[in-house]
Protein backbone atom coordinates (compact mmCIF):
# COMPACT_ATOMS: atom_id res chain seq x y z
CA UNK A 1 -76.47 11.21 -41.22
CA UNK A 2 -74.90 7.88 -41.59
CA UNK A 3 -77.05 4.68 -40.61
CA UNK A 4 -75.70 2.68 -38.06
CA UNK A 5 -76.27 -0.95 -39.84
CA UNK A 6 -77.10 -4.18 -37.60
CA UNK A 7 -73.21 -5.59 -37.98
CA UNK A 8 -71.81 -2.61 -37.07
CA UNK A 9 -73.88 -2.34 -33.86
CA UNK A 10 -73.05 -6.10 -32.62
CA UNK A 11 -69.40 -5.38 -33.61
CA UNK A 12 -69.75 -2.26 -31.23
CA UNK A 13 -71.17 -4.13 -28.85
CA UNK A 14 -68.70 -6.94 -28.74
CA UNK A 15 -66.14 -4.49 -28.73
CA UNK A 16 -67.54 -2.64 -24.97
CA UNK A 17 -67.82 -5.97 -23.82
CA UNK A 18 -64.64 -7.21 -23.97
CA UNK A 19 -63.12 -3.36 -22.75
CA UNK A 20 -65.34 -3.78 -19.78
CA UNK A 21 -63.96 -7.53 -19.15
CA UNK A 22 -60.70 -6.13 -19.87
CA UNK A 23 -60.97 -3.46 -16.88
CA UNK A 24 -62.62 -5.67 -14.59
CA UNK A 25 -59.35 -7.93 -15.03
CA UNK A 26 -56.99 -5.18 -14.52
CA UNK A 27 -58.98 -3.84 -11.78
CA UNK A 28 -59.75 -7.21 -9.63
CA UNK A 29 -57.22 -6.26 -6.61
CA UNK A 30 -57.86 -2.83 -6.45
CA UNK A 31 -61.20 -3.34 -4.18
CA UNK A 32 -60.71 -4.33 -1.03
CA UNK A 33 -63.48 -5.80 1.43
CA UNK A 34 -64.59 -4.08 4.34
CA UNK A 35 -61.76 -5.29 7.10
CA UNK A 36 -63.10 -6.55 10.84
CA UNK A 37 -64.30 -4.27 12.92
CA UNK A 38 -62.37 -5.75 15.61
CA UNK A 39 -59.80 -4.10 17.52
CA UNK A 40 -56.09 -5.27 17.77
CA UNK A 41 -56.89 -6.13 21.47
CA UNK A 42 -59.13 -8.91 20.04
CA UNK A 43 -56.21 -10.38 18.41
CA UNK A 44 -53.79 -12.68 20.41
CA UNK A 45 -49.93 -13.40 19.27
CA UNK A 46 -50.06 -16.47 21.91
CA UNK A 47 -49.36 -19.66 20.43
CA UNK A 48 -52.42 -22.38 20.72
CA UNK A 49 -51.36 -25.49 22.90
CA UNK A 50 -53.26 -28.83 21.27
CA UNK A 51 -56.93 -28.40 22.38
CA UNK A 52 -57.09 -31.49 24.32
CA UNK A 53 -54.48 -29.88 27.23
CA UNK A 54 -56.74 -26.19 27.07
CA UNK A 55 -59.02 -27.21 29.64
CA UNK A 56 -56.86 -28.02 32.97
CA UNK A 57 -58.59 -29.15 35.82
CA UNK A 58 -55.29 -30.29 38.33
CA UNK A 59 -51.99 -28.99 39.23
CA UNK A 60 -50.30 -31.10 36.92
CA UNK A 61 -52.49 -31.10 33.83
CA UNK A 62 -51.50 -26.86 34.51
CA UNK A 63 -47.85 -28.20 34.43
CA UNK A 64 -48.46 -30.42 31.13
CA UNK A 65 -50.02 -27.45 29.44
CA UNK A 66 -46.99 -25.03 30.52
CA UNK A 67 -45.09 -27.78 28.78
CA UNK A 68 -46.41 -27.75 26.01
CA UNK A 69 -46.53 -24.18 25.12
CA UNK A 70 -43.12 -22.09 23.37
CA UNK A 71 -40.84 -20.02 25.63
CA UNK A 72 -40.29 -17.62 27.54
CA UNK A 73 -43.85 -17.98 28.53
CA UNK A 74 -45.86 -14.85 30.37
CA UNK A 75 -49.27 -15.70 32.11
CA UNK A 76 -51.32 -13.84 29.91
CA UNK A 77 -49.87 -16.25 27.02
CA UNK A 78 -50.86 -18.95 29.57
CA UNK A 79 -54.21 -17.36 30.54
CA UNK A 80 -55.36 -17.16 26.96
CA UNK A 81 -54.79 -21.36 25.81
CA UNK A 82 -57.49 -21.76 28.88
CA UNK A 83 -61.34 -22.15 27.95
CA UNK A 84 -63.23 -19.27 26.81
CA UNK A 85 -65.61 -17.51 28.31
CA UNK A 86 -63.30 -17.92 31.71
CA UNK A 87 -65.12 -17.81 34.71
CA UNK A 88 -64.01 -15.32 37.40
CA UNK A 89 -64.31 -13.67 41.04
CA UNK A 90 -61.90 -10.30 41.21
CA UNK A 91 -61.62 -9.28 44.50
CA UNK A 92 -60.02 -5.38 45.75
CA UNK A 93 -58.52 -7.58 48.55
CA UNK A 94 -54.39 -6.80 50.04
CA UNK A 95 -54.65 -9.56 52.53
CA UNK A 96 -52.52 -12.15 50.81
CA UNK A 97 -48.88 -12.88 49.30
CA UNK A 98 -50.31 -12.07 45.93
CA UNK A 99 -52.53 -8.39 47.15
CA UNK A 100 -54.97 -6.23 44.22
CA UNK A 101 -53.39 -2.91 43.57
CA UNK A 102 -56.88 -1.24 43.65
CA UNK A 103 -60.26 -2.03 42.56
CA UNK A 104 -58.58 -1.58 39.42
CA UNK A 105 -55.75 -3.76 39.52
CA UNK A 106 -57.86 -6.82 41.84
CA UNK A 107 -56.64 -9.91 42.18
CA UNK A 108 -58.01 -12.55 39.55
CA UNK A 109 -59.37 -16.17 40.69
CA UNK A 110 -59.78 -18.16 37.39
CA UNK A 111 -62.15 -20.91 38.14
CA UNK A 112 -62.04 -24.41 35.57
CA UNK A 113 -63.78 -27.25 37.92
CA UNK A 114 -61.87 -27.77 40.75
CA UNK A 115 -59.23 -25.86 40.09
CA UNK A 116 -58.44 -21.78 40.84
CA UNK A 117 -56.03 -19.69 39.40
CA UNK A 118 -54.99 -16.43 40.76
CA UNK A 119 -53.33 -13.48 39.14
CA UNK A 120 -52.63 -9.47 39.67
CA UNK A 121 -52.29 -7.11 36.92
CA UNK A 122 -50.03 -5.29 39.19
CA UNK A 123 -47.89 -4.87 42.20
CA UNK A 124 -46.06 -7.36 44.15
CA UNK A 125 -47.24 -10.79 42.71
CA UNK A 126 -47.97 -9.73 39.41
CA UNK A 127 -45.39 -12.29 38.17
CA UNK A 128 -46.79 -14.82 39.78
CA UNK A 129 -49.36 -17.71 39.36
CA UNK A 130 -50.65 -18.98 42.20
CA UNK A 131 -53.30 -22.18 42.11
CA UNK A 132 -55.41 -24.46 44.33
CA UNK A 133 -56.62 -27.83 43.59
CA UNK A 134 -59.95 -28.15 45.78
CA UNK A 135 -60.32 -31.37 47.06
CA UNK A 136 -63.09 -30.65 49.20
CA UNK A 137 -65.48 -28.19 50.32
CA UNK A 138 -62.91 -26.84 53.46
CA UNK A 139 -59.23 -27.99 51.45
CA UNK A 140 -57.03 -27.69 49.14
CA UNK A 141 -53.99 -28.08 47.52
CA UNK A 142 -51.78 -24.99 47.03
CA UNK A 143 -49.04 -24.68 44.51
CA UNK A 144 -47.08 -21.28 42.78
CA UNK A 145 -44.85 -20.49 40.10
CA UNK A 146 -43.30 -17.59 39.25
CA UNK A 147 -43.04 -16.10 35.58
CA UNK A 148 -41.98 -15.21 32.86
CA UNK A 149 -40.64 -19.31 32.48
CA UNK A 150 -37.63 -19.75 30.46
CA UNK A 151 -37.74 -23.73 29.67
CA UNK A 152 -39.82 -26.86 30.36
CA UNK A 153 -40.30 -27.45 33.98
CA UNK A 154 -40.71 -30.28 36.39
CA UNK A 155 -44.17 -31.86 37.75
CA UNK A 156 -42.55 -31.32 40.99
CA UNK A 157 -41.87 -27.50 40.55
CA UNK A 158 -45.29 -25.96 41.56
CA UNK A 159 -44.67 -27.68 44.95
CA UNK A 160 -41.14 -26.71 45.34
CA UNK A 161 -41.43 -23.37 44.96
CA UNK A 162 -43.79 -22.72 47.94
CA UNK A 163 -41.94 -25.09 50.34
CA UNK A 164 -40.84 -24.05 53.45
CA UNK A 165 -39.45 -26.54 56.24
CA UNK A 166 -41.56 -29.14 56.80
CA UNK A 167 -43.97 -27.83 54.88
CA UNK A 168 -44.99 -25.00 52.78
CA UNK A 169 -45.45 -21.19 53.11
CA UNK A 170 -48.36 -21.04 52.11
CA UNK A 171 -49.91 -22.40 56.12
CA UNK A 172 -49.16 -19.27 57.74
CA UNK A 173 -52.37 -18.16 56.90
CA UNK A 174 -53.98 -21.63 55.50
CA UNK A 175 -54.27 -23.60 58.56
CA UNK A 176 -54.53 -27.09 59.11
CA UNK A 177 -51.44 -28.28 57.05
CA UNK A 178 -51.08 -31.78 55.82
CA UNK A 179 -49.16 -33.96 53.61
CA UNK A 180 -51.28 -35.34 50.72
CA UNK A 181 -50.47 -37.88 48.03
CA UNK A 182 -51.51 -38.24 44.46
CA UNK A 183 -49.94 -35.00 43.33
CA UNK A 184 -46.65 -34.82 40.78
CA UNK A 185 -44.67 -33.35 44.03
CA UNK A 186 -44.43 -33.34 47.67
CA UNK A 187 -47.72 -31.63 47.82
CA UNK A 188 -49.59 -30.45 50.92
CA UNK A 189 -53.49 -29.67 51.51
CA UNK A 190 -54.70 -26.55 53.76
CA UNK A 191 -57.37 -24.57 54.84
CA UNK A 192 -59.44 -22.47 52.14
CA UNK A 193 -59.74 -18.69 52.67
CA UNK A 194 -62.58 -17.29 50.93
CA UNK A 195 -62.51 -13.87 49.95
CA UNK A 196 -65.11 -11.39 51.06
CA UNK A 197 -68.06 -11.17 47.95
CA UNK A 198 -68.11 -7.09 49.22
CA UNK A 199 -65.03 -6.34 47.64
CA UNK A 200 -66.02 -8.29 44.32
CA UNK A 201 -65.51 -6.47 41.09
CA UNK A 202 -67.56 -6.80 38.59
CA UNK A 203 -65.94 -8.28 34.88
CA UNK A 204 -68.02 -5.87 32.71
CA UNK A 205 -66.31 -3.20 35.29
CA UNK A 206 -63.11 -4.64 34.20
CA UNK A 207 -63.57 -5.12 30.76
CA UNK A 208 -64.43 -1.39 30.08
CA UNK A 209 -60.72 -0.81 31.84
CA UNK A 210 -59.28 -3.11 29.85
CA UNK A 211 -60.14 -1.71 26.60
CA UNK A 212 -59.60 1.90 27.86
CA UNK A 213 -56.24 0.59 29.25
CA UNK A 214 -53.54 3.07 29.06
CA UNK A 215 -51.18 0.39 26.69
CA UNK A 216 -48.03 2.97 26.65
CA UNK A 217 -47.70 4.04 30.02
CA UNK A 218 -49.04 0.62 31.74
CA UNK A 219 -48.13 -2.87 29.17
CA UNK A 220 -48.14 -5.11 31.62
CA UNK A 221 -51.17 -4.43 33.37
CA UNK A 222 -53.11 -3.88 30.07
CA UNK A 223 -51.77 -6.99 28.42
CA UNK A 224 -53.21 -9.04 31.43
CA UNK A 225 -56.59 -7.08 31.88
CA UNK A 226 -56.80 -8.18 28.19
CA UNK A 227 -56.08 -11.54 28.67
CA UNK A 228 -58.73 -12.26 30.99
CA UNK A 229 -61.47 -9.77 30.06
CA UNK A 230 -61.07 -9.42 26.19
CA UNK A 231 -59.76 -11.91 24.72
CA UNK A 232 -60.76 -14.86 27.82
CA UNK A 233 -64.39 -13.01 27.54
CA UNK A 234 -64.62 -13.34 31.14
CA UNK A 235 -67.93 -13.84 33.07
CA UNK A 236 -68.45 -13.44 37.03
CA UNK A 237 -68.65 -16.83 38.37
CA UNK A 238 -68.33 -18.05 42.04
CA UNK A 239 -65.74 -20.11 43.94
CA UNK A 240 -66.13 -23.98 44.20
């Protein structure tokens, strides 16, 4: 039997050390790391508006942020550059221009200080944003737009689109009409209608039909469910 001398072993061993550096090298991108857990609804394709106009608390600082975002713009685009977790009251209520579909298409009051924006998933006024600037505990000022938005639009346009006469639409059912100043149109302050807190539904509620959302048969509805109660992390909050 041959004997193995000392040189021979360190040559050996220099030699398996630099084949197992060699296949380490050749090897380096084969691994990959364990990927998110996450689910694609967790992941937005919304652009980011500059933090500083993410937090809206008036009509117009809603306008600025519209403004500042790429088009066309959707609301669920819109919905997701405001502050996570959003704060909301759904609401199975049909008395409005902007009705739920269902306890599982409600209509959505996004509260950030003062100011309340409503959306529906579905039906009627699902392409439309409707908002209130509270400027007290019995008033406030009402303003609309309708969506998708193709360009950059006015200060005065959330005004203008809910005019009506002398007036606006919206004091058919918001009594006690009145011309206000200090808004970026010809802006009007009326009575607040609270909806009823028995026909509240619940966000967890919502959230487990958002991520069971039927994304083939129902995008829109899905995509805004999402929105709100994925991705905007929603929490049940009440009305100022």
């Amino acid at each position: 039997m041959m004997k193995v001398t000392k040189p021979i072993r360190r040559t050996f061993l220099f030699l398996s050390i630099l084949a197992l550096m060699n296949f380490a090298f050749v090897n380096c991108g084969v691994f990959d790391p364990p990927k998110s857990s996450s689910s694609k609804d967790d992941e937005s394709s919304c652009t980011m508006a500059p933090v500083h106009l993410r937090s809206p608390t008036t009509i117009d600082q809603v306008t600025e942020l519209i403004n500042a975002l790429p088009k066309p713009l959707s609301i669920p685009c819109l919905i997701e550059n405001l502050p996570t977790p959003l704060k909301v009251f759904a609401v199975n209520s049909n008395f409005s221009a902007q009705p739920a579909e269902g306890a599982d298409s409600p209509r959505i009051f996004i509260i950030n200080g003062k100011l309340v924006l409503s959306v529906v998933p579905a039906g009627i006024g699902k392409d439309l944003l409707e908002y209130g600037q509270f400027i007290n505990s019995t008033e406030s000022v009402k303003a609309e737009l309708k969506f998708p938005l193709e360009e950059q639009i006015a200060l005065s346009q959330p005004y203008d689109h809910i005019k009506s006469g002398s007036g606006t639409s919206c004091r058919f059912c918001h009594t006690s009409e009145r011309s206000i100043n200090g808004f970026g149109g010809e802006a009007f302050a009326s009575s607040i209608m609270r909806p009823s807190f028995f026909q509240r539904q619940t966000s967890a509620r919502l959230r487990t039909l958002a991520q069971n959302c039927d994304k083939a048969n129902d995008p829109y509805r899905c995509e805004m469910l999402n929105s709100v109660f994925v991705r905007g992390r929603a929490q049940d909050a009440d009305l100022p």
